[in-house]
Protein backbone atom coordinates (compact mmCIF):
# COMPACT_ATOMS: atom_id res chain seq x y z
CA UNK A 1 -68.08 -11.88 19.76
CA UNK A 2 -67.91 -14.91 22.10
CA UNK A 3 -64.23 -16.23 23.43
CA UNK A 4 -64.39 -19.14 20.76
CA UNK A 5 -65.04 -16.39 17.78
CA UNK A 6 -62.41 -14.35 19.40
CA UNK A 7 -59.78 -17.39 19.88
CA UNK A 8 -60.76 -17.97 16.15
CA UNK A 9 -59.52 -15.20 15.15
CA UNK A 10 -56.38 -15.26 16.87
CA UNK A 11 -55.77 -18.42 15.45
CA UNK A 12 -56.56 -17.21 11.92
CA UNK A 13 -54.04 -14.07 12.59
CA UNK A 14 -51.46 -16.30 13.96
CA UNK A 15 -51.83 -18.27 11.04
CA UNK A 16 -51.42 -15.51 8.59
CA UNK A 17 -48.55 -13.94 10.29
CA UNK A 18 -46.30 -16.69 10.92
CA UNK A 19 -45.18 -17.20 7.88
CA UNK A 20 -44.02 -13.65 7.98
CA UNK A 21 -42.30 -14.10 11.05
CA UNK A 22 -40.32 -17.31 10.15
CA UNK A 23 -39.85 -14.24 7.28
CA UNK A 24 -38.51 -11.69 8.85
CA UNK A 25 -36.41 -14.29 11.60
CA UNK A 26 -34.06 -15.84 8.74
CA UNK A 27 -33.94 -12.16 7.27
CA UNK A 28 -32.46 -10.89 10.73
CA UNK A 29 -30.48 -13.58 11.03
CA UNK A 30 -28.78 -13.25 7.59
CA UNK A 31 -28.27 -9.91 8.27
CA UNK A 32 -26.55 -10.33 11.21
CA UNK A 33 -23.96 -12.76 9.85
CA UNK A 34 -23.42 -10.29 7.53
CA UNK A 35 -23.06 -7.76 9.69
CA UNK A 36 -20.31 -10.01 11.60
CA UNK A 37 -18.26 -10.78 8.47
CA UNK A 38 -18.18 -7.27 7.46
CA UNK A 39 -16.91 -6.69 11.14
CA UNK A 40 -14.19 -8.97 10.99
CA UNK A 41 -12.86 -8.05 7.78
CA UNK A 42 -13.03 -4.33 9.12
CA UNK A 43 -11.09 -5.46 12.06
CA UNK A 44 -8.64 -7.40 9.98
CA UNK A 45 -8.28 -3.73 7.18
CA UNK A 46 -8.08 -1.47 10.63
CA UNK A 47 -5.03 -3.88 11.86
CA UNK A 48 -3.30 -3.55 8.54
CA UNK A 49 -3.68 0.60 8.77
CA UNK A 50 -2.61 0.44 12.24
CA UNK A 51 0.62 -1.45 10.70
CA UNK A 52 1.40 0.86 7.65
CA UNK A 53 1.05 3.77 10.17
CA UNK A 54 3.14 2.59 12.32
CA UNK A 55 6.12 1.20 9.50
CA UNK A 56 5.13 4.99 8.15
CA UNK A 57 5.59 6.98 11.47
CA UNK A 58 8.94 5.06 11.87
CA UNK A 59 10.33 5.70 8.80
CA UNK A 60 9.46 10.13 7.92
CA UNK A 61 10.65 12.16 8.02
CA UNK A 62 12.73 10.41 4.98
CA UNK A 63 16.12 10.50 4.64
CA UNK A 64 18.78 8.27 3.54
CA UNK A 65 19.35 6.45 7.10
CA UNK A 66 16.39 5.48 7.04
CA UNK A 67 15.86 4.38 3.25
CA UNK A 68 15.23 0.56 2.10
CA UNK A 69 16.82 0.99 -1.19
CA UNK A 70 20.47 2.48 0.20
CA UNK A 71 22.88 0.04 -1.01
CA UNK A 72 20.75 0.36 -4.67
CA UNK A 73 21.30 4.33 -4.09
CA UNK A 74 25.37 3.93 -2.82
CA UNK A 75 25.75 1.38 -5.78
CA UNK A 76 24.58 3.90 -8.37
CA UNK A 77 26.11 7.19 -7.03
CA UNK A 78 29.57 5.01 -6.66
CA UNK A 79 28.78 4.26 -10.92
CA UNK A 80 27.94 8.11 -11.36
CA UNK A 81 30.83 9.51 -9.35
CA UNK A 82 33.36 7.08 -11.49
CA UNK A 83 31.60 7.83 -14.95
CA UNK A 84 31.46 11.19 -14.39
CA UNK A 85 35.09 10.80 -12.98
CA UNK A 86 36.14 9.27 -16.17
CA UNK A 87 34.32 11.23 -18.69
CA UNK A 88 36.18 14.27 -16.73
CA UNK A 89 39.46 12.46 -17.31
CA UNK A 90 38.70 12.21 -21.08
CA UNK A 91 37.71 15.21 -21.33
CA UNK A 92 40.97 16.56 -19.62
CA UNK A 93 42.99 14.22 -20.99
CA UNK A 94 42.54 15.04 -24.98
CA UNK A 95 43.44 18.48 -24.70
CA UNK A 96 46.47 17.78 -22.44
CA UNK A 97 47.48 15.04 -24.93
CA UNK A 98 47.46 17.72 -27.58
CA UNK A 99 49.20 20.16 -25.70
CA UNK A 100 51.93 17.34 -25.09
CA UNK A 101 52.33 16.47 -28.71
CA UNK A 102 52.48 19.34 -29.84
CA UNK A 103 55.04 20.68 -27.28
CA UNK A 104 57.50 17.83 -28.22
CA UNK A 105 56.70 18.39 -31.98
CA UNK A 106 57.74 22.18 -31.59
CA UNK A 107 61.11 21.15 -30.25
CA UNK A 108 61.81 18.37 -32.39
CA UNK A 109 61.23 21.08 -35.31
């Protein structure tokens, strides 16, 4: 094999491999802007984490100083406390009405 046979054949593998290379370079290059999206939206879900965490840590352990929802909970304890607060005057009341009435209609009698 002389040097022209020889830089025939390099020219005939060059040839054949290019392709493959022009291949393989838009492959890597897809790959990597892929790889770079996925990055960012990692970094955007790992700032949102480090949020909740943090809104989290602040607010356990949980009690009602540190609840969102305590006027909703004083507003419906204020309406239990009065039902039950009325519903115990009823209750108290029909008896002692009773008692009353018939009291007065023993000394009318």
């Amino acid at each position: 094999m002389n040097v022209a046979d020889e830089k025939k054949t390099r020219q005939i593998f060059t040839d054949l491999i290019a392709p493959h290379l022009v291949t393989q370079a838009s492959d890597i290059k897809q790959t990597n802007i892929t790889l770079l999206k996925i990055e960012q939206h990692l970094e955007k879900i790992n700032n949102k984490v480090a949020d909740h965490r943090k809104i989290i840590n602040e607010n356990l352990p949980h009690t009602i100083v540190h609840c969102s929802q305590i006027e909703t909970i004083g507003k419906i304890r204020d309406n239990m406390i009065s039902r039950k607060a009325i519903v115990s005057a009823i209750i108290i009341a029909i008896p002692l009405t009773g008692a009353i009435f018939g009291i007065i209609s023993h000394f009318l009698n």
